[in-house]
C-alpha atoms as a PDB file:
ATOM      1  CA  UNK A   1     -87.675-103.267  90.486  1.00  0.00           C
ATOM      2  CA  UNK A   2     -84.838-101.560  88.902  1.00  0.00           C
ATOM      3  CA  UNK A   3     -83.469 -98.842  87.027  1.00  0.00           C
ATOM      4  CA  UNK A   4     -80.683 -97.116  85.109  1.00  0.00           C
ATOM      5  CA  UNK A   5     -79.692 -94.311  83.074  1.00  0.00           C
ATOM      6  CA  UNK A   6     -76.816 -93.628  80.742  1.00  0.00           C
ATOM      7  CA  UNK A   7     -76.731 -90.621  78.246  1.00  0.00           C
ATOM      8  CA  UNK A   8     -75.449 -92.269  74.887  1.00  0.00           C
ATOM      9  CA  UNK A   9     -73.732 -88.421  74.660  1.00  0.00           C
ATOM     10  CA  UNK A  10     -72.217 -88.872  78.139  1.00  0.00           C
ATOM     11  CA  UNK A  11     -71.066 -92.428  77.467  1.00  0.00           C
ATOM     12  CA  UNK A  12     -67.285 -91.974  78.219  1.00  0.00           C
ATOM     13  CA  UNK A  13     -67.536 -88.968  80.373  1.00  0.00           C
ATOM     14  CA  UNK A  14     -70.126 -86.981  82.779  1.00  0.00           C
ATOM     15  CA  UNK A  15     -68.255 -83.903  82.389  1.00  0.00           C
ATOM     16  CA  UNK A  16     -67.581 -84.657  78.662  1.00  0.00           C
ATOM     17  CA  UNK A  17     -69.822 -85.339  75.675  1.00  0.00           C
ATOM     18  CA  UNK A  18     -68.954 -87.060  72.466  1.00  0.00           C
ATOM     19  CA  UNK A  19     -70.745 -87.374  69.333  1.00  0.00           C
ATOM     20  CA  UNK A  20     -73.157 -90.273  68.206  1.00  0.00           C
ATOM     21  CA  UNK A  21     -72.907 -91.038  64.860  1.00  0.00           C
ATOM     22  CA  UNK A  22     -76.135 -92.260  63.244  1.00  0.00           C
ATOM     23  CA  UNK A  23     -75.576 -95.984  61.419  1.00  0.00           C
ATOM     24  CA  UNK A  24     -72.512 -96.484  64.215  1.00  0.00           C
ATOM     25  CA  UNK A  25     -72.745 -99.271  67.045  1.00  0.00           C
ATOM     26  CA  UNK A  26     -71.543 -98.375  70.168  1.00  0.00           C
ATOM     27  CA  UNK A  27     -70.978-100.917  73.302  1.00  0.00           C
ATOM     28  CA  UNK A  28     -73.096 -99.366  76.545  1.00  0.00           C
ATOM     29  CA  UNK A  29     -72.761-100.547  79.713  1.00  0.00           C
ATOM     30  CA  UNK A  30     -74.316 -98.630  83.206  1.00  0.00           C
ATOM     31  CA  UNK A  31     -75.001 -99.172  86.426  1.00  0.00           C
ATOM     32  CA  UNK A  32     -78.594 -99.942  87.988  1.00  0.00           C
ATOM     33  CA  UNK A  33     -80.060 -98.831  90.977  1.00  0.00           C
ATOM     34  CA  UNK A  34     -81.004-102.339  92.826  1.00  0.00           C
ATOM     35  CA  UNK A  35     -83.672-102.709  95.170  1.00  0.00           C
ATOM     36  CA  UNK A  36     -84.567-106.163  97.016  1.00  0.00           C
ATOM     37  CA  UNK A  37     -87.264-107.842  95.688  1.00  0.00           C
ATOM     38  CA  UNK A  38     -88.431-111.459  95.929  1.00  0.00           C
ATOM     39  CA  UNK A  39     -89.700-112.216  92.080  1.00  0.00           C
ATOM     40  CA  UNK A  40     -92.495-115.094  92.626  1.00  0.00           C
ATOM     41  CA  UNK A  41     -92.162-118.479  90.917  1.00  0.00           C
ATOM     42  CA  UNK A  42     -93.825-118.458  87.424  1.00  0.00           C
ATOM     43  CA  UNK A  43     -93.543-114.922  87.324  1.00  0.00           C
ATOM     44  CA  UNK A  44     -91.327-113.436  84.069  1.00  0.00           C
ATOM     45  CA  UNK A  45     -88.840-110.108  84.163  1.00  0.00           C
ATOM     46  CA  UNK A  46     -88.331-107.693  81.038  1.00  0.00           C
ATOM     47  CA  UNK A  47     -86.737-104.996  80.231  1.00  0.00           C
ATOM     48  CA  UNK A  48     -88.120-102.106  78.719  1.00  0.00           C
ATOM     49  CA  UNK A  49     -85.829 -99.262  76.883  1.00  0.00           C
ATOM     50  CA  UNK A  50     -86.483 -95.732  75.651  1.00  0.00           C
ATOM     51  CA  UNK A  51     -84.781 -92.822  74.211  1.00  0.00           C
ATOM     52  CA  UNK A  52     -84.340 -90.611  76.831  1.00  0.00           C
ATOM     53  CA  UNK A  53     -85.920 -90.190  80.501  1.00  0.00           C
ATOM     54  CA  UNK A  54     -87.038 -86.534  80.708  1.00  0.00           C
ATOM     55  CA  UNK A  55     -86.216 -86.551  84.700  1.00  0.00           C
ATOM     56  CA  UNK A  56     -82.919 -88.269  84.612  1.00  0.00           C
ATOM     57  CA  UNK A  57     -80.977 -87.345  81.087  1.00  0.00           C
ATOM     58  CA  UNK A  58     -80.683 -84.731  78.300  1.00  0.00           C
ATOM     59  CA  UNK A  59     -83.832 -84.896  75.738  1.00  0.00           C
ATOM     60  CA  UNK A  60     -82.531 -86.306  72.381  1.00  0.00           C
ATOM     61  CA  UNK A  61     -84.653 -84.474  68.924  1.00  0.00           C
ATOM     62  CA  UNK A  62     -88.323 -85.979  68.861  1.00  0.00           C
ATOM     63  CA  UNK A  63     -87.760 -89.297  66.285  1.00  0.00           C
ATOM     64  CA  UNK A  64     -84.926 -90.183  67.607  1.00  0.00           C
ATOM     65  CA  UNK A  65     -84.379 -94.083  67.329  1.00  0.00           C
ATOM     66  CA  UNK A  66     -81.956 -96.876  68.672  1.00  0.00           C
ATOM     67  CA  UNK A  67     -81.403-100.648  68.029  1.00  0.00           C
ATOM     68  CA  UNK A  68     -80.735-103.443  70.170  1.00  0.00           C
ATOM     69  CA  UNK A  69     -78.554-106.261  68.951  1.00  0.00           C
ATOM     70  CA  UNK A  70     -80.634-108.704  71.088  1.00  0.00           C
ATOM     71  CA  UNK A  71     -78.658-111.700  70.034  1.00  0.00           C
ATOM     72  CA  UNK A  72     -75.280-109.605  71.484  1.00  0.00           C
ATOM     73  CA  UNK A  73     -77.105-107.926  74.441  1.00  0.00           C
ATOM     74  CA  UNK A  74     -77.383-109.282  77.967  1.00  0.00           C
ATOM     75  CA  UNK A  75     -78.634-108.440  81.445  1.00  0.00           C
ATOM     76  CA  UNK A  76     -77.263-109.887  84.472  1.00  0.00           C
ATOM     77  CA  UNK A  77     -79.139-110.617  87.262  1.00  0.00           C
ATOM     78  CA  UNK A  78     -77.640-111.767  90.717  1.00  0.00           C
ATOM     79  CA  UNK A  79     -79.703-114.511  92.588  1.00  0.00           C
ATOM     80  CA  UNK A  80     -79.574-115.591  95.946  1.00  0.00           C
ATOM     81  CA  UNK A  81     -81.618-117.963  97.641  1.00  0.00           C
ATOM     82  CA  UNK A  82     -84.763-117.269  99.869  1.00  0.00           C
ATOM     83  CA  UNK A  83     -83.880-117.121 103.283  1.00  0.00           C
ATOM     84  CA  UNK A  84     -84.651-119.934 105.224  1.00  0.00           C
ATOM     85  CA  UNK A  85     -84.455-122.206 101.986  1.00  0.00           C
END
């Protein structure tokens, strides 16, 4: 339905990259690219993750690994009612 990219080297800048440190926790935020979509009633979203997107960002060494703070992350979803509701 959706999706977004962010190089974890690219975090602060496009033009600029900055080090990760391995063991460090770093606060990411990025934009996603929203399509309309009606999800049905009963029906469940997730949201999947990975390490790098070999058509949108820079490949990151083969074992690379990252961590989600689940209990600290969030994803915010705007709602709207159906038309004609």
């Amino acid at each position: 339905m959706t999706r977004g990219w962010l190089d974890v080297r690219n975090r602060d800048s496009a033009a600029r990259p900055s080090p990760v440190v391995e063991g460090r926790e770093y606060r990411l935020r990025w934009a996603m690219q929203p399509q309309d979509y009606v999800v049905e009633k009963g029906h469940r979203l997730g949201v999947v993750l990975i390490s790098t997107d070999h058509d949108h960002t820079l490949r990151h060494p083969p074992g690379t690994r990252m961590t989600v703070r689940t209990g600290l992350s969030s994803v915010t979803l705007p709602v709207a009612p159906l038309a004609g509701s």
